[in-house]
N, C-alpha and C. Protein backbone atom coordinates (compact mmCIF):
# COMPACT_ATOMS: atom_id res chain seq x y z
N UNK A 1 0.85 -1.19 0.00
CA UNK A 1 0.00 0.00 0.00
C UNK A 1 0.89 1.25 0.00
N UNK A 2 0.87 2.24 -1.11
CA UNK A 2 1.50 3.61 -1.17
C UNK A 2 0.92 4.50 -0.05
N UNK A 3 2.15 4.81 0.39
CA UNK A 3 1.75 6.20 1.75
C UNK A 3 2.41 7.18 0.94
N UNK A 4 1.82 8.54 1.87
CA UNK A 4 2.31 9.68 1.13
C UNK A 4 4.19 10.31 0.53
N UNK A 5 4.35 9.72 1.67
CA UNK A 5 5.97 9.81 1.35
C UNK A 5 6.31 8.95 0.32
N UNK A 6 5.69 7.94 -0.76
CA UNK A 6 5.54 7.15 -2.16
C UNK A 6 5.22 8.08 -3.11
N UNK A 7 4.39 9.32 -3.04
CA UNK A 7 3.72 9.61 -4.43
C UNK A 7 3.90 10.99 -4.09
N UNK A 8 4.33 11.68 -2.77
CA UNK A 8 4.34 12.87 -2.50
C UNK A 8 5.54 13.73 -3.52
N UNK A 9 5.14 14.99 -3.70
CA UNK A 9 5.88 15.78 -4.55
C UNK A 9 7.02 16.78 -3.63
N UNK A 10 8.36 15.80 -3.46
CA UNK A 10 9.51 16.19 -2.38
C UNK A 10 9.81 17.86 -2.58
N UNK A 11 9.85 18.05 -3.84
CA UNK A 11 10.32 19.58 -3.55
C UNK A 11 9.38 20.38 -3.48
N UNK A 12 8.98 21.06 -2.23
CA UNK A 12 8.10 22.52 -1.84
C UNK A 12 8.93 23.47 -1.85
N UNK A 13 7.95 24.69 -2.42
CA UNK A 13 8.08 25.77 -2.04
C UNK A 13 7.66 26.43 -1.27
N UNK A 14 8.78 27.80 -0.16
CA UNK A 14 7.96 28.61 1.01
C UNK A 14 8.01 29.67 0.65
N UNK A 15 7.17 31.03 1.34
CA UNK A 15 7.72 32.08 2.03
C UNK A 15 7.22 32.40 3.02
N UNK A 16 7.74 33.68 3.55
CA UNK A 16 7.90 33.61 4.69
C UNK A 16 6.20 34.66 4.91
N UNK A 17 5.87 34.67 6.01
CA UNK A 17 4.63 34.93 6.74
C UNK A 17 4.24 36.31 6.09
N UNK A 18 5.65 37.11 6.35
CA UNK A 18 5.86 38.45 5.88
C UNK A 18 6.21 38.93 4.63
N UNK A 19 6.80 38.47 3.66
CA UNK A 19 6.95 38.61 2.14
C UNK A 19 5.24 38.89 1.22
N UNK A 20 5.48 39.99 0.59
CA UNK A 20 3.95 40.50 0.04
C UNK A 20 3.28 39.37 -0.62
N UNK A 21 2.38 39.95 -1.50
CA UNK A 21 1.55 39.17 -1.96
C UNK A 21 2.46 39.09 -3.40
N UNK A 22 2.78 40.57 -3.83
CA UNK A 22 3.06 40.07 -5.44
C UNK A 22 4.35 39.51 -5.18
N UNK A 23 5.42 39.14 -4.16
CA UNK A 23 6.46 38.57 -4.09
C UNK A 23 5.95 37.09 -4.11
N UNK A 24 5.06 36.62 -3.49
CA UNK A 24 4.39 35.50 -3.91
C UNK A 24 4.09 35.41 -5.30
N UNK A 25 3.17 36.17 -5.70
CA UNK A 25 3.00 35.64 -7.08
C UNK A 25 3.92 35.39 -7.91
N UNK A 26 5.12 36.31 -7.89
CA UNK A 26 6.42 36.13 -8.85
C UNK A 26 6.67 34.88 -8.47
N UNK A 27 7.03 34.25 -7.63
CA UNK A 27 7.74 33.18 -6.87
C UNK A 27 6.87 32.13 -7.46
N UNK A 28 5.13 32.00 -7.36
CA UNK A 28 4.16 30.89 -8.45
C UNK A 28 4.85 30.84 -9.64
N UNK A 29 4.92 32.29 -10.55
CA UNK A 29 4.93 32.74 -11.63
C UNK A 29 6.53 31.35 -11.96
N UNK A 30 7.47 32.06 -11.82
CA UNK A 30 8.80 31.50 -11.94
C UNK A 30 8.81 29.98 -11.19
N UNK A 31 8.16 29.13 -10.54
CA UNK A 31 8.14 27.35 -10.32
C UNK A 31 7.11 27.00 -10.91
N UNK A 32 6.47 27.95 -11.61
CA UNK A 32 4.96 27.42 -12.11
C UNK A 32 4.08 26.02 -11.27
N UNK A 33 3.76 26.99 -10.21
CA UNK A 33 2.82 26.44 -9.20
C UNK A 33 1.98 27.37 -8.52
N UNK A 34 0.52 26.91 -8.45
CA UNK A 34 -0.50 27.64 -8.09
C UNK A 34 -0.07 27.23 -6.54
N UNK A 35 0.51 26.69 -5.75
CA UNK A 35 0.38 26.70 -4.62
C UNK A 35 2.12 26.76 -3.62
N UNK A 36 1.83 27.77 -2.46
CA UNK A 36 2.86 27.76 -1.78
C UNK A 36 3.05 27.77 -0.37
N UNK A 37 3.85 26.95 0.12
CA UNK A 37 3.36 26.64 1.59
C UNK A 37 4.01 28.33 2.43
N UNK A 38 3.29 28.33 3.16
CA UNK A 38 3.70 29.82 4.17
C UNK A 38 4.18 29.32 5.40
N UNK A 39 5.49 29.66 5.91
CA UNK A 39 6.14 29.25 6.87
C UNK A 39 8.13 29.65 7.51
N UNK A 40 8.24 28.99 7.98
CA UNK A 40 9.30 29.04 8.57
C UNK A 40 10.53 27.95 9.22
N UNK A 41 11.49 27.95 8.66
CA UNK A 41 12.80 26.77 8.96
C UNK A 41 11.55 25.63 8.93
N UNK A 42 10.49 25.14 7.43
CA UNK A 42 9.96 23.99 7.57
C UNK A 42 8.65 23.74 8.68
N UNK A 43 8.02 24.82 9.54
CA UNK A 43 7.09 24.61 9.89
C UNK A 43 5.64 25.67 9.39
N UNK A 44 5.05 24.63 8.95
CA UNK A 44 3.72 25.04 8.15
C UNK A 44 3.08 26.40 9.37
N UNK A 45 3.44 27.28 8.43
CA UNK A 45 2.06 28.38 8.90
C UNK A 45 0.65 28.94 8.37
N UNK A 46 0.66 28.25 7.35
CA UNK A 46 -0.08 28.51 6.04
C UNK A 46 0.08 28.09 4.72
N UNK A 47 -1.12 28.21 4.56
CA UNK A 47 -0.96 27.62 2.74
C UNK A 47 -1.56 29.14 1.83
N UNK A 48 -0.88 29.18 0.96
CA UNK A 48 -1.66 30.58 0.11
C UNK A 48 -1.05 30.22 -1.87
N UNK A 49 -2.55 30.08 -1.89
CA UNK A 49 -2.83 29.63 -3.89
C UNK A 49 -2.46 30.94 -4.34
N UNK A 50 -2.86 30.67 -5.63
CA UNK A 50 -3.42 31.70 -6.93
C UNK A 50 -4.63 32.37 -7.06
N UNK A 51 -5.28 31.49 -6.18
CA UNK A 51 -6.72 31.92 -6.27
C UNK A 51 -6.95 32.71 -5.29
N UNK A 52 -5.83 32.19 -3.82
CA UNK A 52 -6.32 33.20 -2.31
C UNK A 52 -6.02 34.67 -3.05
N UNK A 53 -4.75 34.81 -3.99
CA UNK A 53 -3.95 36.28 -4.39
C UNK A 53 -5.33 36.72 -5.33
N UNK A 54 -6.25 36.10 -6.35
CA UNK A 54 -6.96 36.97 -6.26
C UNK A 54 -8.24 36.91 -5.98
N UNK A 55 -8.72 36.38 -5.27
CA UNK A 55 -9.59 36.32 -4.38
C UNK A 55 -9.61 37.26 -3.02
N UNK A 56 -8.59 37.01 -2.28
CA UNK A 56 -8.23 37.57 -1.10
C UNK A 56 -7.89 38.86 -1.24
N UNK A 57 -7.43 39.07 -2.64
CA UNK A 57 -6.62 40.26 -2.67
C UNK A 57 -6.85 41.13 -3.66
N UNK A 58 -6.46 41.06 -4.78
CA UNK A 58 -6.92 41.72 -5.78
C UNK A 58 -8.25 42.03 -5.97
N UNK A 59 -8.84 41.07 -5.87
CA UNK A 59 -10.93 41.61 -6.14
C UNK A 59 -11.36 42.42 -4.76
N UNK A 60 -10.81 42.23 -3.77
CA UNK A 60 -11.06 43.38 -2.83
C UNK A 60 -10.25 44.30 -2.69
N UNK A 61 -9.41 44.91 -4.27
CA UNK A 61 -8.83 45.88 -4.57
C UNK A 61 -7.75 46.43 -3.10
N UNK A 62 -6.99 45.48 -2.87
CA UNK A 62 -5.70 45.33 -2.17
C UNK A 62 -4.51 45.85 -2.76
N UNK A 63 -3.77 45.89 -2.33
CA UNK A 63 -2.22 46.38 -3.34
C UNK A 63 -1.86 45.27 -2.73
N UNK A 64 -1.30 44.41 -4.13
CA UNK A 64 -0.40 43.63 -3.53
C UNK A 64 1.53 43.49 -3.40
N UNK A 65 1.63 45.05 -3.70
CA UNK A 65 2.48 45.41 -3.48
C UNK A 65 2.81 46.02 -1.62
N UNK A 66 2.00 45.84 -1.06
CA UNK A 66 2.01 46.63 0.07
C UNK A 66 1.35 45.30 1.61
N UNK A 67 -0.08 44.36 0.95
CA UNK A 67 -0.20 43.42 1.74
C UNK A 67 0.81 42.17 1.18
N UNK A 68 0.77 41.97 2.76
CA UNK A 68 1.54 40.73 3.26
C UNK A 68 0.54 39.36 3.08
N UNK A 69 1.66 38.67 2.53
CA UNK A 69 1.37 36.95 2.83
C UNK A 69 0.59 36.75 3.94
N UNK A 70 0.62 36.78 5.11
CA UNK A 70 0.38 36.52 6.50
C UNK A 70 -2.06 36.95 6.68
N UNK A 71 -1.57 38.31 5.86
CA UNK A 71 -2.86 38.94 5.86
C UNK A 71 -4.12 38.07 4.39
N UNK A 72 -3.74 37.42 3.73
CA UNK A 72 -4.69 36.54 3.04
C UNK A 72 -4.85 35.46 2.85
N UNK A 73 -3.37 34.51 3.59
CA UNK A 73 -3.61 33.06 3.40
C UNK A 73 -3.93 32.29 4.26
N UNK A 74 -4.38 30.72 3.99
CA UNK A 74 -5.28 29.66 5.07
C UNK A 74 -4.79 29.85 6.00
N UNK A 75 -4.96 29.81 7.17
CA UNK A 75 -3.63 29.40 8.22
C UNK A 75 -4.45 28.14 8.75
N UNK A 76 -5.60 27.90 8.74
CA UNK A 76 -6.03 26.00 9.22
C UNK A 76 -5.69 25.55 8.42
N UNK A 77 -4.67 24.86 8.70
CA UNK A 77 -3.95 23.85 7.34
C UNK A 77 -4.07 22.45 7.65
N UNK A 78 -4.64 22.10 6.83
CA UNK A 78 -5.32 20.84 6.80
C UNK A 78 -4.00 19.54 6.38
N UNK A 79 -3.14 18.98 7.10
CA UNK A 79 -2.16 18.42 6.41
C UNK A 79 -2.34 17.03 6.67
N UNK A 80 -1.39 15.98 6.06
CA UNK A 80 -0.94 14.52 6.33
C UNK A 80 0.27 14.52 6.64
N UNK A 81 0.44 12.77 7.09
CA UNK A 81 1.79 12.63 7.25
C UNK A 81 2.11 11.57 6.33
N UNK A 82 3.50 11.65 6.35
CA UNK A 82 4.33 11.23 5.22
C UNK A 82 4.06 9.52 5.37
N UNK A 83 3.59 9.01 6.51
CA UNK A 83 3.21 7.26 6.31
C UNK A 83 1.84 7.13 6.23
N UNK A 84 0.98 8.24 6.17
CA UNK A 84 -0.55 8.04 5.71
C UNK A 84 -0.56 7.43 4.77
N UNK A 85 -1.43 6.63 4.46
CA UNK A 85 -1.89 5.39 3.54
C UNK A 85 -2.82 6.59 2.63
N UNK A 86 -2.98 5.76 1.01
CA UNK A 86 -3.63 6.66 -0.27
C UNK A 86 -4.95 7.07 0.81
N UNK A 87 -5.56 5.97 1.19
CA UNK A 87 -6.99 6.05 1.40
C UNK A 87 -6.96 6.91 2.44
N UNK A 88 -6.34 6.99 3.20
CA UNK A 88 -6.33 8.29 4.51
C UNK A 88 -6.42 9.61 3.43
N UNK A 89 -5.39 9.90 2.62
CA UNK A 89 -4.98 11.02 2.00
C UNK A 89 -6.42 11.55 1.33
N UNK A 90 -6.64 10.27 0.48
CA UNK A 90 -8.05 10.55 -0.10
C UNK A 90 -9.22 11.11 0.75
N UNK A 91 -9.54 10.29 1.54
CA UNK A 91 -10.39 10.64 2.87
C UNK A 91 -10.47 12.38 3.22
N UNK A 92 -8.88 12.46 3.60
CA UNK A 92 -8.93 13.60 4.49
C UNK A 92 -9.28 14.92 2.83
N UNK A 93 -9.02 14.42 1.94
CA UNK A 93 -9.20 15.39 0.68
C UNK A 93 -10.61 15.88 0.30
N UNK A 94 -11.46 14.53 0.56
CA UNK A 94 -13.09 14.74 0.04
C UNK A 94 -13.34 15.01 1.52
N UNK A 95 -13.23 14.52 2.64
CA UNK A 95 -14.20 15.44 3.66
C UNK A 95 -13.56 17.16 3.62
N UNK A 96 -11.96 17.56 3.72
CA UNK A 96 -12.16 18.88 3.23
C UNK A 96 -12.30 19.34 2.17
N UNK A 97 -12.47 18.92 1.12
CA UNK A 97 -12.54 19.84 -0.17
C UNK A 97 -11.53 20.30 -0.46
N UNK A 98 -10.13 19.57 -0.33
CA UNK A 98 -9.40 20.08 -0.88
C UNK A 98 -8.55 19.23 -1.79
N UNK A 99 -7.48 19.69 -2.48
CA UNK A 99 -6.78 19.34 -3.79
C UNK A 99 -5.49 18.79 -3.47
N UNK A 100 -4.40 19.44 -2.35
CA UNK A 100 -3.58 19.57 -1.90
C UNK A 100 -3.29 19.62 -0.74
N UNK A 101 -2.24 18.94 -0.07
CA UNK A 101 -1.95 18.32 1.52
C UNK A 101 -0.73 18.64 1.48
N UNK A 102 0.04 19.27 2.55
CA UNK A 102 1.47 19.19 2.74
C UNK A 102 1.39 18.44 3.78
N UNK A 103 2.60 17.49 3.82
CA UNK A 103 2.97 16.16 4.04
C UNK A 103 4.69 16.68 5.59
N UNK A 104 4.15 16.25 6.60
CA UNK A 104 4.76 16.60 7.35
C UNK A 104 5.50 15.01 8.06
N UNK A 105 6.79 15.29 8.60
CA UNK A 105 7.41 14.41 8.93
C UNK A 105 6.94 14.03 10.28
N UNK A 106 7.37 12.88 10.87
CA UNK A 106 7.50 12.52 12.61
C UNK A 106 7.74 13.59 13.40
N UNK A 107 8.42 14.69 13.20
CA UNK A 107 8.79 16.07 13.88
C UNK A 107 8.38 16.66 13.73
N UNK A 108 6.71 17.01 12.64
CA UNK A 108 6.21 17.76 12.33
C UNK A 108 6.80 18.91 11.07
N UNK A 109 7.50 18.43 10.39
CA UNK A 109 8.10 19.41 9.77
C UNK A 109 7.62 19.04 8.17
N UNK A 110 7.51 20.14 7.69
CA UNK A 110 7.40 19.99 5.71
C UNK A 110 8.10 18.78 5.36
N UNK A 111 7.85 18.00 4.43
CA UNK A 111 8.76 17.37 3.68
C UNK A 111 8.08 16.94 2.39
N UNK A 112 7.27 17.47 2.24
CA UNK A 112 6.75 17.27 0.76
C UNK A 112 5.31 18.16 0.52
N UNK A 113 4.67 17.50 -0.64
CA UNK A 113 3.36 18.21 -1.01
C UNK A 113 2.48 17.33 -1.45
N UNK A 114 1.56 16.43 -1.36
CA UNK A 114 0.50 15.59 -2.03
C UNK A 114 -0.66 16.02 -2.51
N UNK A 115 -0.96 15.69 -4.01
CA UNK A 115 -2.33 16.63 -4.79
C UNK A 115 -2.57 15.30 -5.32
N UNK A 116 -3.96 15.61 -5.87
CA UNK A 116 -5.20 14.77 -6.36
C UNK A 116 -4.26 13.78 -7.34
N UNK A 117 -3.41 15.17 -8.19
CA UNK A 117 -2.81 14.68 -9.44
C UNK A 117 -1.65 13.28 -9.25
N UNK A 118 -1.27 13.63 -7.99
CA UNK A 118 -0.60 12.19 -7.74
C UNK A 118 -1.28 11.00 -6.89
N UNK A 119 -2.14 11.60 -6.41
CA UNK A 119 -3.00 10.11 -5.94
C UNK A 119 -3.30 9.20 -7.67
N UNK A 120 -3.53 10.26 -8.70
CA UNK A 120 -4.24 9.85 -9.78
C UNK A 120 -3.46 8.91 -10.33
N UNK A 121 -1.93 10.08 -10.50
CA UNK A 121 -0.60 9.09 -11.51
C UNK A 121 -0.19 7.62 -10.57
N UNK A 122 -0.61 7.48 -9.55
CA UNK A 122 -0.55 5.95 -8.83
C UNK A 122 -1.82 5.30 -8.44
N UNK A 123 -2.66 5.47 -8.74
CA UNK A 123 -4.00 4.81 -8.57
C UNK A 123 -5.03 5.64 -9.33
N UNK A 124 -5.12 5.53 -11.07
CA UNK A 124 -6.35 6.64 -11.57
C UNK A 124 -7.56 6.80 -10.60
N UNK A 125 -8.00 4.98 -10.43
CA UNK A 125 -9.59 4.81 -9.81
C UNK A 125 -9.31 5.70 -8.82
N UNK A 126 -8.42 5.77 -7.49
CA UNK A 126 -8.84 6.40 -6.57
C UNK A 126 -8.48 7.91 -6.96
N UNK A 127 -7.81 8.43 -7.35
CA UNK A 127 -7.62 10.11 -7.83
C UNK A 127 -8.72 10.27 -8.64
N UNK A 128 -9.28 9.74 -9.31
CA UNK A 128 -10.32 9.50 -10.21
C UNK A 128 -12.07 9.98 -8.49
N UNK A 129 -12.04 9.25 -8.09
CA UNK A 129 -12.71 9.31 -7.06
C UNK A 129 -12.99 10.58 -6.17
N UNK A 130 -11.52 10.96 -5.74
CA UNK A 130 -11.19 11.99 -5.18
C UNK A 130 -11.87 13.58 -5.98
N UNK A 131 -11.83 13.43 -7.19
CA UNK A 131 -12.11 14.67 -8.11
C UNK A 131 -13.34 14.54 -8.23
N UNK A 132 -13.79 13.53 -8.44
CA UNK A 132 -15.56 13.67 -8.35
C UNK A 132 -16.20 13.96 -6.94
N UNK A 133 -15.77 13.36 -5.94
CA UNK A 133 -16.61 13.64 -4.47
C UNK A 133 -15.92 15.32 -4.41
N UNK A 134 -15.28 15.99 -4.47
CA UNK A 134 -14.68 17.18 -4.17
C UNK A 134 -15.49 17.83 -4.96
N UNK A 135 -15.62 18.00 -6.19
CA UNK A 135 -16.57 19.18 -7.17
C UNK A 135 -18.22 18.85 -6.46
């Protein structure tokens, strides 16, 4: 049985609590990733998308030259750990509605990122599953 530390995506990206919003976006822009964990020396303080920057920010006509990271992204971060089994991962994805899990070690610390898209590339049926109970 694949646990998350099997299919998880090892290299994340951070910043820090305090770095703006459009320093975030450049930082998506250039790894081409809608998602970036918010934190510090590896402990999750937040998660903040593409969508929080304009959602959170831009459509309520923010500068995101001026707000901070800290002021629009999740901070209940919904995570796994790196020996969670698919079906945990899945689980914890359709009861929150979400796409994406950062994957924390025995010490609690970052060590990866798990999305739908890799439950899928190692088990279609269940990533397959996951995308329908979520929409």
């Amino acid at each position: 049985m694949s646990k998350a530390k099997d299919i998880m995506r090892h290299q994340t990206f951070t910043l820090s609590p305090e770095d703006t919003v459009f320093q975030a976006a450049e930082k998506m822009k250039d790894k081409d990733v809608g998602i970036i964990v918010v934190g510090k020396e590896h402990e999750v303080m937040g998660i903040l998308t593409d969508r929080d920057i304009v959602v959170r920010c831009v459509a309520k006509g923010k500068d995101p030259h001026e707000t901070k990271v800290v002021d629009i992204m999740s901070s209940a971060v919904v995570h796994c750990m790196e020996d969670d089994s698919m079906e945990n991962i899945a689980k914890k994805m359709i009861d929150e509605h979400i796409h994406r899990l950062p994957v924390l070690d025995q010490h609690m610390k970052l060590c990866g990122l798990v999305s739908v898209r890799n439950l899928c590339a190692k088990n279609h049926e269940k990533g397959g599953d996951v995308v329908s109970k979520i929409r």
